[in-house]
Protein backbone atom coordinates (compact mmCIF):
# COMPACT_ATOMS: atom_id res chain seq x y z
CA UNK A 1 -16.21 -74.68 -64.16
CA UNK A 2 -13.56 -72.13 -64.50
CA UNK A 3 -13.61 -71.47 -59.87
CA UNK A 4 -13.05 -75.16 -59.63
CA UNK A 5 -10.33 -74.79 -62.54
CA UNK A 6 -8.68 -71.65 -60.33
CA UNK A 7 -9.16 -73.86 -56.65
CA UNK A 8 -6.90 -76.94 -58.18
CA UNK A 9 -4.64 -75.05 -60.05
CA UNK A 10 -4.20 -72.95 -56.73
CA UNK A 11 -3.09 -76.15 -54.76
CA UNK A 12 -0.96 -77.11 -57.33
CA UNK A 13 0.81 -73.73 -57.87
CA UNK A 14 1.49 -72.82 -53.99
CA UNK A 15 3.80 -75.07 -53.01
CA UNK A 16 5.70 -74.12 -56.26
CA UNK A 17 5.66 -70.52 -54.88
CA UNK A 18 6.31 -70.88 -51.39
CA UNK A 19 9.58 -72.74 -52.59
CA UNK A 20 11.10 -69.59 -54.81
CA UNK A 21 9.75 -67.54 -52.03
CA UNK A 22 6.71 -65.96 -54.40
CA UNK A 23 3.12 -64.61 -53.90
CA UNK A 24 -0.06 -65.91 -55.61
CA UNK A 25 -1.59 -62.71 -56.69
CA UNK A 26 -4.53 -63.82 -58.98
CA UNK A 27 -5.50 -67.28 -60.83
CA UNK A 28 -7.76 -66.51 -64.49
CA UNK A 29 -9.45 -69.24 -66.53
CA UNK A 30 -11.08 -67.17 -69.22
CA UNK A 31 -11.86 -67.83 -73.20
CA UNK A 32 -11.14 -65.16 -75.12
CA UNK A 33 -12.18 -65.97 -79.08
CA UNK A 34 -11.66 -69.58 -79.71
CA UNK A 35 -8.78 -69.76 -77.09
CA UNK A 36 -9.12 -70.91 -73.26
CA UNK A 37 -6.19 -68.91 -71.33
CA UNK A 38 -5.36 -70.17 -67.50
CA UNK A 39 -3.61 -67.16 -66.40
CA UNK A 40 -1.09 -67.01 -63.39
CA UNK A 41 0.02 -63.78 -61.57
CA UNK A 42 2.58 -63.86 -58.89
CA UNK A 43 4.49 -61.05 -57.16
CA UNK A 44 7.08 -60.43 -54.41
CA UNK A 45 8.62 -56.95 -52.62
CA UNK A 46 11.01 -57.37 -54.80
CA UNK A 47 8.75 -58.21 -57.70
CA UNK A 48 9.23 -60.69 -60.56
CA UNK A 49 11.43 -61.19 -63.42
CA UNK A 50 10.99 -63.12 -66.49
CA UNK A 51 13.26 -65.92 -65.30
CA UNK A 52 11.32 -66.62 -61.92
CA UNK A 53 8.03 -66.72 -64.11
CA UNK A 54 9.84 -69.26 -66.63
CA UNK A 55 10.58 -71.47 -63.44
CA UNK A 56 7.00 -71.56 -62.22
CA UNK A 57 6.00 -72.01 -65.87
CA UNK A 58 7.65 -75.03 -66.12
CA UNK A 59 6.99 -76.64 -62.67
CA UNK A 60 3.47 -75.93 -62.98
CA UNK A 61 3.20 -77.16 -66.27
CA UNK A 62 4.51 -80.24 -64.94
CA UNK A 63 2.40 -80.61 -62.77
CA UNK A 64 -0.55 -79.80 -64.77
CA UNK A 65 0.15 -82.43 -67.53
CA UNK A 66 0.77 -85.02 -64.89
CA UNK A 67 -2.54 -84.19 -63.41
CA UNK A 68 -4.11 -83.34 -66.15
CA UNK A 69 -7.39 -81.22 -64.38
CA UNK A 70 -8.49 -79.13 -67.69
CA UNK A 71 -10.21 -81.04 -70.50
CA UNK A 72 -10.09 -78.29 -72.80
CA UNK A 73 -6.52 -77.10 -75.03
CA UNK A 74 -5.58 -73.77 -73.43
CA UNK A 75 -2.31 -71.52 -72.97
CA UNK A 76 -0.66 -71.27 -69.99
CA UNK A 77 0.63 -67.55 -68.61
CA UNK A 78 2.60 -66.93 -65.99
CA UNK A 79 3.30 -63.26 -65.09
CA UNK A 80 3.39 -60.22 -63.05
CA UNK A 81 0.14 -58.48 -61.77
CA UNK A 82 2.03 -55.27 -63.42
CA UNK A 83 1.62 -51.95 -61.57
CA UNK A 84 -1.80 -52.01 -60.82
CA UNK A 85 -2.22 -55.49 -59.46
CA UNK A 86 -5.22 -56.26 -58.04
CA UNK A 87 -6.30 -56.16 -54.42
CA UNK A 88 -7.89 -59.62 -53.83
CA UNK A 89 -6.77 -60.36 -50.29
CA UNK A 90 -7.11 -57.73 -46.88
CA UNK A 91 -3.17 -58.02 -46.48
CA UNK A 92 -3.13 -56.86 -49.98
CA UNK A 93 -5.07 -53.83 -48.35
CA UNK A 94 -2.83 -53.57 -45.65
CA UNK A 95 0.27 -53.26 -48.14
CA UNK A 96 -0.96 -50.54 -50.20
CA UNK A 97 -1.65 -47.86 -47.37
CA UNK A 98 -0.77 -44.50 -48.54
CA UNK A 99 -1.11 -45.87 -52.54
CA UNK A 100 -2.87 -44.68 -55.39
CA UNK A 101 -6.56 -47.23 -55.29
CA UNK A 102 -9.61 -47.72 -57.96
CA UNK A 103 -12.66 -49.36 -56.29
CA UNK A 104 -15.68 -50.10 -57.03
CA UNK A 105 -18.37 -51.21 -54.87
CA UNK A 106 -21.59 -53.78 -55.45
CA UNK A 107 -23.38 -50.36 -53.68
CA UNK A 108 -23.43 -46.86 -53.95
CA UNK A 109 -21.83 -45.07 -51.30
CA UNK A 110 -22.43 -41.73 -50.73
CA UNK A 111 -24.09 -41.60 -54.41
CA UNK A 112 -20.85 -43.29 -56.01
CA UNK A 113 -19.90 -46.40 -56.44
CA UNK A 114 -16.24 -46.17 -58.57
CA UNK A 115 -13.80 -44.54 -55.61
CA UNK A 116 -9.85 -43.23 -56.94
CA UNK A 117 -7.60 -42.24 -54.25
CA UNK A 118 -5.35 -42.96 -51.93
CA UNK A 119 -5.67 -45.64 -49.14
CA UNK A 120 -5.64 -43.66 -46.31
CA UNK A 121 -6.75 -46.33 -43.60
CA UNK A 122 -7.52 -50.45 -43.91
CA UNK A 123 -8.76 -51.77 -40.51
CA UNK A 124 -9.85 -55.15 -42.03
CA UNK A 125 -13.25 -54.04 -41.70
CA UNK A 126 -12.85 -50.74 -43.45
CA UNK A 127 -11.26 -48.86 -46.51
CA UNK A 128 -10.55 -45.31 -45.80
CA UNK A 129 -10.19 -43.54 -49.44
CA UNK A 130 -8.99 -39.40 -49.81
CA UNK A 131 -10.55 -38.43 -52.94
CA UNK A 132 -9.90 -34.95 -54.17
CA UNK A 133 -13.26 -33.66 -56.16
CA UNK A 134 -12.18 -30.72 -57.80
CA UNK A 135 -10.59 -28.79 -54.81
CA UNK A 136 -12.05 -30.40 -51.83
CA UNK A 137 -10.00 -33.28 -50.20
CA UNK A 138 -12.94 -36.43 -48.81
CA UNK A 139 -12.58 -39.16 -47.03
CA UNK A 140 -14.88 -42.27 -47.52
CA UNK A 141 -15.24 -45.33 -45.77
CA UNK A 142 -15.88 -48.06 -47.93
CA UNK A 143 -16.62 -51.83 -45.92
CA UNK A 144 -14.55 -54.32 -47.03
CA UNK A 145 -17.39 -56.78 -47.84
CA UNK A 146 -19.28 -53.94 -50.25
CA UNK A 147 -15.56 -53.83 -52.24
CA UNK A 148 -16.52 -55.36 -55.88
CA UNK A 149 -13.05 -55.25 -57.18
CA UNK A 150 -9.99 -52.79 -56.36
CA UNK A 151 -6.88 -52.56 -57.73
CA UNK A 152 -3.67 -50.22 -57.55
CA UNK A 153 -4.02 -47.01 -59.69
CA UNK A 154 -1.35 -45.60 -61.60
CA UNK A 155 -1.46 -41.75 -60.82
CA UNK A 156 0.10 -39.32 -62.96
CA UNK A 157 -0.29 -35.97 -60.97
């Protein structure tokens, strides 16, 4: 239910983005408590401001009530992905070379399978993570298609 939710509102929300120039970062349908939240997180360089997340607010909640695709009552949130937004496409990869990452993986690799570093290398194919474990700087190759979820990481060192 909530993938097909994510898929429509996704058609209806990019062509509201590509006009103010924005990026679809993540769509979330989830029910927290008694409360059904559709969640909308969009970015740019530049990043967003409260006034460009009004304006796709409103257009999308246009169009949502005009189409009206959710049966259920739910909120509506428009926002950014904050500073560590998650990495859901491979250009989102290829933007955060040289950042602070969290991974995890579906598989161990090399015995672990949460990875915190920075991205030293994305091929498409491959994630190239330094790690520092205690003193000792390693690299790890982690395939894109064993990547469960990764995200920036705030680092405070």
């Amino acid at each position: 239910m909530s993938k097909k939710v994510t898929d429509t509102v996704q058609e209806m929300a990019q062509p509201i983005l590509d006009d103010l120039q924005l990026e679809l970062v993540d769509i979330e349908f989830v029910k927290e408590g008694q409360n059904w939240f559709l969640r909308v997180f969009i970015d740019s360089d530049d990043g967003v401001d409260i006034e460009e997340c009004a304006k796709v607010s409103e257009a999308l909640s246009e169009k949502l009530d005009d189409a009206d695709p959710i049966t259920q009552n739910y909120f509506l949130e428009v926002s950014s992905p904050g500073a560590e937004r998650p990495l859901k496409k491979k250009a989102d990869f290829e933007k955060s070379l040289g950042k602070n990452v969290y991974m995890k993986t579906y598989e161990p690799i090399d015995g672990l399978k949460v990875f915190e570093g920075k991205l030293a290398e994305f091929d498409g194919q491959t994630a190239t993570i330094e790690m520092t474990i205690k003193t000792r700087k390693k690299r790890v190759n982690i395939p894109y298609e064993k990547i469960a979820n990764a995200r920036l990481a705030v680092s405070f060192h």
